[in-house]
Structure formats: structure tokens, C-alpha cells
C-alpha atoms as a PDB file:
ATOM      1  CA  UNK A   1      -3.854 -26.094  53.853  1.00  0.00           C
ATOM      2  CA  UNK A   2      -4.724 -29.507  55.043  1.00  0.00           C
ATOM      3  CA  UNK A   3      -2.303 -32.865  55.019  1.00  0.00           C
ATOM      4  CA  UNK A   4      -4.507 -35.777  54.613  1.00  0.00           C
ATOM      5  CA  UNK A   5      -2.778 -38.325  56.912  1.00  0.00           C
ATOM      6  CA  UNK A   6      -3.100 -42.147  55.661  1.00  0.00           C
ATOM      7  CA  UNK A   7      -4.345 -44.422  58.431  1.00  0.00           C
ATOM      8  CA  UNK A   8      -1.691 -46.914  60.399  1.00  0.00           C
ATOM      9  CA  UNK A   9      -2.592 -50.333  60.029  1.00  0.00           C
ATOM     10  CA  UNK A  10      -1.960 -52.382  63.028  1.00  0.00           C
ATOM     11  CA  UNK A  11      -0.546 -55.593  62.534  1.00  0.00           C
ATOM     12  CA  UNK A  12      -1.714 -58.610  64.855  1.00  0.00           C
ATOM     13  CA  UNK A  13      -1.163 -62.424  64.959  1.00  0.00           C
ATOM     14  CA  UNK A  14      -3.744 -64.019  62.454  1.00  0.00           C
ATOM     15  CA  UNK A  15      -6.372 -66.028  64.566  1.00  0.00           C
ATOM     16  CA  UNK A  16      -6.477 -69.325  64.206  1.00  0.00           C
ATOM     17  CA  UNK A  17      -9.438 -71.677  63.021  1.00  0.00           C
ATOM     18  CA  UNK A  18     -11.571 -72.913  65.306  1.00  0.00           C
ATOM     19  CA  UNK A  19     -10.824 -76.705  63.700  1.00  0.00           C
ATOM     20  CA  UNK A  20      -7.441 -76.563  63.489  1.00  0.00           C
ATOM     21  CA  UNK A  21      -5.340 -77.777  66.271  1.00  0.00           C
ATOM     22  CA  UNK A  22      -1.874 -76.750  66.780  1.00  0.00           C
ATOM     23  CA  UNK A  23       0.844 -79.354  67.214  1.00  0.00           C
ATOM     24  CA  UNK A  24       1.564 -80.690  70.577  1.00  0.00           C
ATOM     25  CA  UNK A  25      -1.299 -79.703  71.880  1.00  0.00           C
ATOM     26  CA  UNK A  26      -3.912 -81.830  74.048  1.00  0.00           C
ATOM     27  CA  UNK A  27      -7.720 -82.307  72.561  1.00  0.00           C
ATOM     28  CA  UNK A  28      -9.520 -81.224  75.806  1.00  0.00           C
ATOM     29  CA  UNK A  29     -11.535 -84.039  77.476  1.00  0.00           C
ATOM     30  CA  UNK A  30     -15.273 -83.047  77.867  1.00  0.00           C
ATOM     31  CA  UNK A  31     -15.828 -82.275  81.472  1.00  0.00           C
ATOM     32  CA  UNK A  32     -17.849 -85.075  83.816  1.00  0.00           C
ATOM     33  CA  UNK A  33     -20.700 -84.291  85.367  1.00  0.00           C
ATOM     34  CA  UNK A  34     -21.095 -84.252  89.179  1.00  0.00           C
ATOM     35  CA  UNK A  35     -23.478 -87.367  89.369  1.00  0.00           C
ATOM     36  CA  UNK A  36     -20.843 -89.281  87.086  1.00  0.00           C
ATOM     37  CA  UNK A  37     -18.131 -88.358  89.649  1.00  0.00           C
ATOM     38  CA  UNK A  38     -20.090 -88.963  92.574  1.00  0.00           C
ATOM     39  CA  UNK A  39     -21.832 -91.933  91.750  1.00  0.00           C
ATOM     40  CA  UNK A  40     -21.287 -95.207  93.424  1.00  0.00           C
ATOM     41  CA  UNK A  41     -18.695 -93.502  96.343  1.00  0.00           C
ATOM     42  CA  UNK A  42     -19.377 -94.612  99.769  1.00  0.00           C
ATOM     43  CA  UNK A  43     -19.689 -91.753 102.071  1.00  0.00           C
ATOM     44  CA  UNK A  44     -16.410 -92.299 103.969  1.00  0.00           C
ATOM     45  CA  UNK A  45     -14.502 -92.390 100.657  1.00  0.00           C
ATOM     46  CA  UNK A  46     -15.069 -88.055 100.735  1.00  0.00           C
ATOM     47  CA  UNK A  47     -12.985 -86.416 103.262  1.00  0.00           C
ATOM     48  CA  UNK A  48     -13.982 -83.458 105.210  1.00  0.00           C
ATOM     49  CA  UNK A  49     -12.380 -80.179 103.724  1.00  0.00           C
ATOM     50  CA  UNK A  50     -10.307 -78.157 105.751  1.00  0.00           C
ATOM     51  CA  UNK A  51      -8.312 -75.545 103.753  1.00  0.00           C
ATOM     52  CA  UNK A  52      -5.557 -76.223 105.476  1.00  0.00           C
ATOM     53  CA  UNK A  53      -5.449 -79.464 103.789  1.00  0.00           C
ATOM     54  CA  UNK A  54      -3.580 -79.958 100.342  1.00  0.00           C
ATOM     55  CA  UNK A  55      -5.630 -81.603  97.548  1.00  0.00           C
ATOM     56  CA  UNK A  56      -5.012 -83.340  94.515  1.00  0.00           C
ATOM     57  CA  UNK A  57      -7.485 -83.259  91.075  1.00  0.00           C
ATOM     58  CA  UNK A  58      -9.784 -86.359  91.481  1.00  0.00           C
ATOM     59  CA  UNK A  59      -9.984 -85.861  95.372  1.00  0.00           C
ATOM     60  CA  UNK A  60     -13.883 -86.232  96.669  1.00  0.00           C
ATOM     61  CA  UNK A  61     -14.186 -83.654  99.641  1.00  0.00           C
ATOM     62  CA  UNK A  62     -17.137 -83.437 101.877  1.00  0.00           C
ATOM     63  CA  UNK A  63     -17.678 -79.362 102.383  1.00  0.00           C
ATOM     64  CA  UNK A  64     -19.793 -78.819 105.612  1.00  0.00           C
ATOM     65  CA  UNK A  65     -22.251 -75.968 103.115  1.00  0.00           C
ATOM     66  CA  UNK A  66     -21.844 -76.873  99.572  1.00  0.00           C
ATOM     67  CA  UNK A  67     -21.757 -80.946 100.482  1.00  0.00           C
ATOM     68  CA  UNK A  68     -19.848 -83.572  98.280  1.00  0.00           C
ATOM     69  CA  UNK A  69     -17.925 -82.151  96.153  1.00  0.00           C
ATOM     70  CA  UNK A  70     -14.677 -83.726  93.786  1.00  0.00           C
ATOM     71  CA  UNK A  71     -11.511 -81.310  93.102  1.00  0.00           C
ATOM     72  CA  UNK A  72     -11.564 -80.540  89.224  1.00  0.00           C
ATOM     73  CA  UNK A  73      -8.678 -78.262  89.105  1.00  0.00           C
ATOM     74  CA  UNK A  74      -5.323 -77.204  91.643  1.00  0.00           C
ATOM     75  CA  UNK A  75      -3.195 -74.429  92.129  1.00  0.00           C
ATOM     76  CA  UNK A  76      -0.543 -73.273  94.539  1.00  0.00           C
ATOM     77  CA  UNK A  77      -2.902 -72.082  96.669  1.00  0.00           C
ATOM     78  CA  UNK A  78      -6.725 -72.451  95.003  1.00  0.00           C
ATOM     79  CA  UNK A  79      -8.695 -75.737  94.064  1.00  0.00           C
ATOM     80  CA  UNK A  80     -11.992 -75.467  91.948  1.00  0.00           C
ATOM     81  CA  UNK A  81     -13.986 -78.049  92.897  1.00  0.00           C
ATOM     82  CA  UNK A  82     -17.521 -79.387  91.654  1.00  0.00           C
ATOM     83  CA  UNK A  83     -20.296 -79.450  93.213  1.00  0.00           C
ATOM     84  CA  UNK A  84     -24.335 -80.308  93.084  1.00  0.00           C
ATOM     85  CA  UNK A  85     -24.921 -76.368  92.677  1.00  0.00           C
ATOM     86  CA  UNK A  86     -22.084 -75.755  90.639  1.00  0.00           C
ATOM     87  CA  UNK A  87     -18.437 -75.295  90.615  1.00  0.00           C
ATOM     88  CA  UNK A  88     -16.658 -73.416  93.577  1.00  0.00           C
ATOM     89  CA  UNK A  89     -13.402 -71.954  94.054  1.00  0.00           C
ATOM     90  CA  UNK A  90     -11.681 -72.970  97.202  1.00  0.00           C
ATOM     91  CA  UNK A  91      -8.164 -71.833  98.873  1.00  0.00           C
ATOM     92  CA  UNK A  92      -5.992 -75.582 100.013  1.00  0.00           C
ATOM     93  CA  UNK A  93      -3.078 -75.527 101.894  1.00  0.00           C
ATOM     94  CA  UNK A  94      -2.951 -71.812 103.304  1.00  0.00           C
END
């Protein structure tokens, strides 16, 4: 003899709607491009990156392979920072 066994239901949060936006919370600001970033900077205004250097978002760094670049996002001890070619992940301050 047989027990037929009824299935568990697993219970997780309800996702929310695309469209709504929870309180408190920040509409996210499309993303520049690199051209919009770069444009109109003199060359000396982009410093030369050295990760032993600390950066800040907004800072234009020169890299000596990728080339101009501006710092997007910064963590304790990683920067992301655009590019021509793309975005790059970079170590700062080590």
C-alpha cells in the first residue's frame, strides 16, 4: 500500500512590478556615454592612473592601454571606469 504524499508549497516574497517603485528609493539616472563625458576636456585635465592612487566617481584618468577613461563607479578597493572600448574594472588605492 501506497501513501500519496501532497506536494510542499514553497512560499517566497511576491516580486514586484517592474513600474512600481518602492518608497525611498532613487529613479536611476540613465548612464552617459563616453563621448558625453569626454567631450570638451583638455588633455591635462585626465590624470595618469596609477593604482596606487585613490579615485573619486567623475575622475577622468588617462590609462597608458585602454586611454581616457572617467571613473563611473568606487569601491574600497575597485573603480569601474569607462572607456572608448567599454567599461573596465580597475583596483585604486592597493
Amino acid at each position: 500500500m501506497s501513501i500519496k504524499r501532497t506536494r510542499q508549497k514553497s512560499y517566497s516574497p511576491k516580486r514586484q512590478d517592474e513600474k512600481t517603485v518602492s518608497l525611498g528609493s532613487k529613479a536611476a539616472e540613465p548612464e552617459k556615454s563616453w563621448e558625453a563625458y569626454v567631450a570638451g576636456q583638455a588633455d591635462d585635465a585626465f590624470v595618469p592612473y596609477s593604482m596606487k592612487s585613490r579615485y573619486e566617481r567623475g575622475a577622468l584618468v588617462a590609462h597608458p592601454k585602454f586611454g581616457k577613461g572617467v571613473v563611473t563607479h568606487v569601491d574600497d578597493s575597485r573603480i569601474d571606469v569607462l572607456f572608448a572600448d567599454g567599461k573596465k574594472k580597475l583596483g585604486h588605492g592597493l
